[in-house]
Protein backbone atom coordinates (compact mmCIF):
# COMPACT_ATOMS: atom_id res chain seq x y z
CA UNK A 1 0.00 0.00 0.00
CA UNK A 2 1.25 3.16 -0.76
CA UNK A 3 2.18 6.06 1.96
CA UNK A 4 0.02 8.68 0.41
CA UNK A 5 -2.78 6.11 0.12
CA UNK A 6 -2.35 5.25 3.85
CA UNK A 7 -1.55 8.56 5.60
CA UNK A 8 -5.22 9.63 3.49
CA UNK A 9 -6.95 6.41 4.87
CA UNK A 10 -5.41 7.60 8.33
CA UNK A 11 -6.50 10.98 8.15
CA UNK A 12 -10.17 10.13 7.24
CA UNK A 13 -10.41 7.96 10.38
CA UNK A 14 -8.61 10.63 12.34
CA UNK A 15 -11.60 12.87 11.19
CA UNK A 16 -14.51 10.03 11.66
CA UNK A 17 -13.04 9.18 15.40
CA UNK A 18 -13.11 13.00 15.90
CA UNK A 19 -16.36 13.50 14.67
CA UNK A 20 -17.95 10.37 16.78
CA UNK A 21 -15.69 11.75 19.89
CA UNK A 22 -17.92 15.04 19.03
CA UNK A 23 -20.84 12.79 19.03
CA UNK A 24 -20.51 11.78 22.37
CA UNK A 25 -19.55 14.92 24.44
CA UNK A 26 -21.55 17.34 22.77
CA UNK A 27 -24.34 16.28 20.56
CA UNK A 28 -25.49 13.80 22.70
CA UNK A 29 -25.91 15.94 26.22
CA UNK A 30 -27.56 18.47 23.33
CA UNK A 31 -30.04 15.39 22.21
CA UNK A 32 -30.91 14.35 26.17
CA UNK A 33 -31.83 18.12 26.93
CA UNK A 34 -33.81 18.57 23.91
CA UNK A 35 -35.75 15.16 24.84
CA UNK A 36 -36.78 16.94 28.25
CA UNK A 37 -38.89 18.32 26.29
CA UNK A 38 -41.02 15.80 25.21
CA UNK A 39 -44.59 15.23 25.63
CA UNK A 40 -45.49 13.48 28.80
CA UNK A 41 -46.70 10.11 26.77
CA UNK A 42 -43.74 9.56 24.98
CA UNK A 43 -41.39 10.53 28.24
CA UNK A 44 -40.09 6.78 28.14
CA UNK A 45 -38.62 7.10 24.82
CA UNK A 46 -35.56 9.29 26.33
CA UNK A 47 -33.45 7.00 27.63
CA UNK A 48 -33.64 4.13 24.95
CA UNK A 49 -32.68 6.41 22.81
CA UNK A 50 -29.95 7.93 23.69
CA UNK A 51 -28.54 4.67 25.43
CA UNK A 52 -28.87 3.26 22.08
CA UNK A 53 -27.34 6.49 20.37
CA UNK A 54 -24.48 6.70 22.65
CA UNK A 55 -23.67 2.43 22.41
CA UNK A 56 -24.09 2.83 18.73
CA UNK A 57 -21.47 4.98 18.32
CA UNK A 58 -19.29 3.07 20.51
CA UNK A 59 -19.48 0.26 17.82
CA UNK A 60 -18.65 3.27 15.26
CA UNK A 61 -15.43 4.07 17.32
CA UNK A 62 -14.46 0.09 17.85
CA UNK A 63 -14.57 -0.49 13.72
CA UNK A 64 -12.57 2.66 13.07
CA UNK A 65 -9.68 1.38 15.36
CA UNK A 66 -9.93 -1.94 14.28
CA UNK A 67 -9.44 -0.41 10.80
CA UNK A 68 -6.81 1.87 11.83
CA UNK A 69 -4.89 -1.64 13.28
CA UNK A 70 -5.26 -3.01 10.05
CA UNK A 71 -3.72 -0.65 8.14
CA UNK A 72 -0.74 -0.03 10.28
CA UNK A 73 -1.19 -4.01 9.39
CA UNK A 74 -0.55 -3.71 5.64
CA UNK A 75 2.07 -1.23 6.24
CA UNK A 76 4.24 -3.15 8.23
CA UNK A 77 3.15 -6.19 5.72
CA UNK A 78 2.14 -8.17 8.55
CA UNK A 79 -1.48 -8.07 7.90
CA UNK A 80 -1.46 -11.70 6.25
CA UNK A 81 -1.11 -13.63 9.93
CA UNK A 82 -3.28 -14.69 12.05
CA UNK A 83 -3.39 -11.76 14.05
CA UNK A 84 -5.14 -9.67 11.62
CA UNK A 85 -8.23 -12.33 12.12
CA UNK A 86 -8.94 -10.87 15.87
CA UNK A 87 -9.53 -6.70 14.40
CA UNK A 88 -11.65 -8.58 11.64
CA UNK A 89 -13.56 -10.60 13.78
CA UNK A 90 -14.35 -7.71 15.96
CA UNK A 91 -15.35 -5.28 13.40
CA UNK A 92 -17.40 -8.44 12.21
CA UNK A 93 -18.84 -8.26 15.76
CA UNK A 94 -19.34 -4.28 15.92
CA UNK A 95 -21.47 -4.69 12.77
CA UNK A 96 -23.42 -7.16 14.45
CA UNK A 97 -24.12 -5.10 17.10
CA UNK A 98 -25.05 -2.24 15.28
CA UNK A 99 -27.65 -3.62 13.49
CA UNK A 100 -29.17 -5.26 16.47
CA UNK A 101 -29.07 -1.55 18.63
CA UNK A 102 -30.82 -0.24 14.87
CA UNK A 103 -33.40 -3.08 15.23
CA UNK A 104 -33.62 -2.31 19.08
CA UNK A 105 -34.17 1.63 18.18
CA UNK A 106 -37.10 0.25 15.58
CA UNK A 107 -38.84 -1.76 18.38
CA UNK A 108 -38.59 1.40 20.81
CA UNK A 109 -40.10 3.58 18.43
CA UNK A 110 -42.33 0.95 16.64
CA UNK A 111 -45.36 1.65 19.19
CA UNK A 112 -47.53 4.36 19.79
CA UNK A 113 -47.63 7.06 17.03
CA UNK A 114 -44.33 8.81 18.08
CA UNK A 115 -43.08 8.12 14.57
CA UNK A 116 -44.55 7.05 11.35
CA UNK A 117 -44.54 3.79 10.31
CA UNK A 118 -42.43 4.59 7.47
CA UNK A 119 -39.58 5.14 9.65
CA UNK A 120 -39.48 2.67 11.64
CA UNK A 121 -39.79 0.47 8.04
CA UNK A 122 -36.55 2.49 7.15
CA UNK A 123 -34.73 1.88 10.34
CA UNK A 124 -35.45 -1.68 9.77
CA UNK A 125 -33.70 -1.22 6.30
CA UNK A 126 -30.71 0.22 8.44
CA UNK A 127 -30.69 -2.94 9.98
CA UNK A 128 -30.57 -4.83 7.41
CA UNK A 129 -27.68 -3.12 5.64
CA UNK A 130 -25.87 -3.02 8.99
CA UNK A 131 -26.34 -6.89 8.48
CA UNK A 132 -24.98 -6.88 5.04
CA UNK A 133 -21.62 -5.32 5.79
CA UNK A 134 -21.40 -7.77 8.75
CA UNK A 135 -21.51 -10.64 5.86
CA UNK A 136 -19.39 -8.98 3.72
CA UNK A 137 -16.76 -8.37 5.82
CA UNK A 138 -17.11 -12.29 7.27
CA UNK A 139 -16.76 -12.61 3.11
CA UNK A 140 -13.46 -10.97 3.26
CA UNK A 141 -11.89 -12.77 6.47
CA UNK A 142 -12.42 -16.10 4.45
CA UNK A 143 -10.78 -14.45 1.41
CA UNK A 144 -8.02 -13.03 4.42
CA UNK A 145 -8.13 -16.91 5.67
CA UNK A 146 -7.22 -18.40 2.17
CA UNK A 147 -4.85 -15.65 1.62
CA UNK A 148 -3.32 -16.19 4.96
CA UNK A 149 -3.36 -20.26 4.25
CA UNK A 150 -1.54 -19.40 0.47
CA UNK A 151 0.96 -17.40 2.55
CA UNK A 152 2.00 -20.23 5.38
CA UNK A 153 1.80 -23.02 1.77
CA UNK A 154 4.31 -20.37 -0.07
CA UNK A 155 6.72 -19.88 2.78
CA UNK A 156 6.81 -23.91 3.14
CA UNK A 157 7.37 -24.32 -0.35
CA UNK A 158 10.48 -21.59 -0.36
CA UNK A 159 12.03 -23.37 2.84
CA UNK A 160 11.84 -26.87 1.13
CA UNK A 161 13.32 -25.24 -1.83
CA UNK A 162 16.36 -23.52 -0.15
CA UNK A 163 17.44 -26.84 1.31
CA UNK A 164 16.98 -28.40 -2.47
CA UNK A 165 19.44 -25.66 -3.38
């Protein structure tokens, strides 16, 4: 990989970790004040959501320095090992639990006419394509698991042939 392309890749997660750090310290205290606010009836809504807000970004911060771990990874040229399968596996996981706290945020807000149904159909839809990158990624660990298994067979191969020669 080259250095431009990684110090780019760095700097956009840099940004994303800043942004969700943002998330957490300032938007979120913002959200729970503005939710004092609500009606009486839907009261019981405030703390789903922003537990579910707060935990979903947590998963947001876990994937971008499992990413970040990766790269320095492919830098180093280390990434085809066995220790790259533990940051995959967990952003595998993260993804996981994304789409279940979307799901959980859809069954919070599914009842009572706080929201449209509409929207909690398209939360749903979040879900699901929170779901989807969970598979692809498990996708690419098998492709990282073949490469991985290609790697281990090639280094054999160039052991048995520098005692040939």
């Amino acid at each position: 990989m080259k250095r431009l392309t990684v110090l780019a890749l760095r700097a956009v997660l840099v940004a994303l970790l800043a942004g969700s750090v943002f998330v957490q310290t300032v938007m979120v205290p913002l959200l729970a004040s503005d939710l004092e606010g609500l009606d009486p009836e839907y009261a019981y809504l405030r703390f789903p959501f922003l537990a579910i807000t707060v935990l979903g970004v947590v998963t947001v911060e876990v994937v971008l320095v499992c990413v970040w771990r990766l790269v320095t990874m492919v830098r180093r040229d280390t990434v085809f090992s066995h220790a790259a399968f533990r940051y995959v596996d967990v952003v595998i996981g993260a993804f996981v639990a994304a789409a279940l706290l979307i799901f959980a945020l859809g069954f919070v807000l599914a009842p009572g006419e706080a929201v449209p149904p509409g929207v909690v159909l398209l939360v749903g839809g979040v879900g699901v394509a929170a779901l989807g990158v969970a598979l692809v990624v498990l996708v690419l660990r098998m492709l990282l698991n073949q490469a991985v298994a290609r790697d281990v067979e090639a280094a054999q191969m160039q052991a048995e042939l520098d005692e040939v020669i």
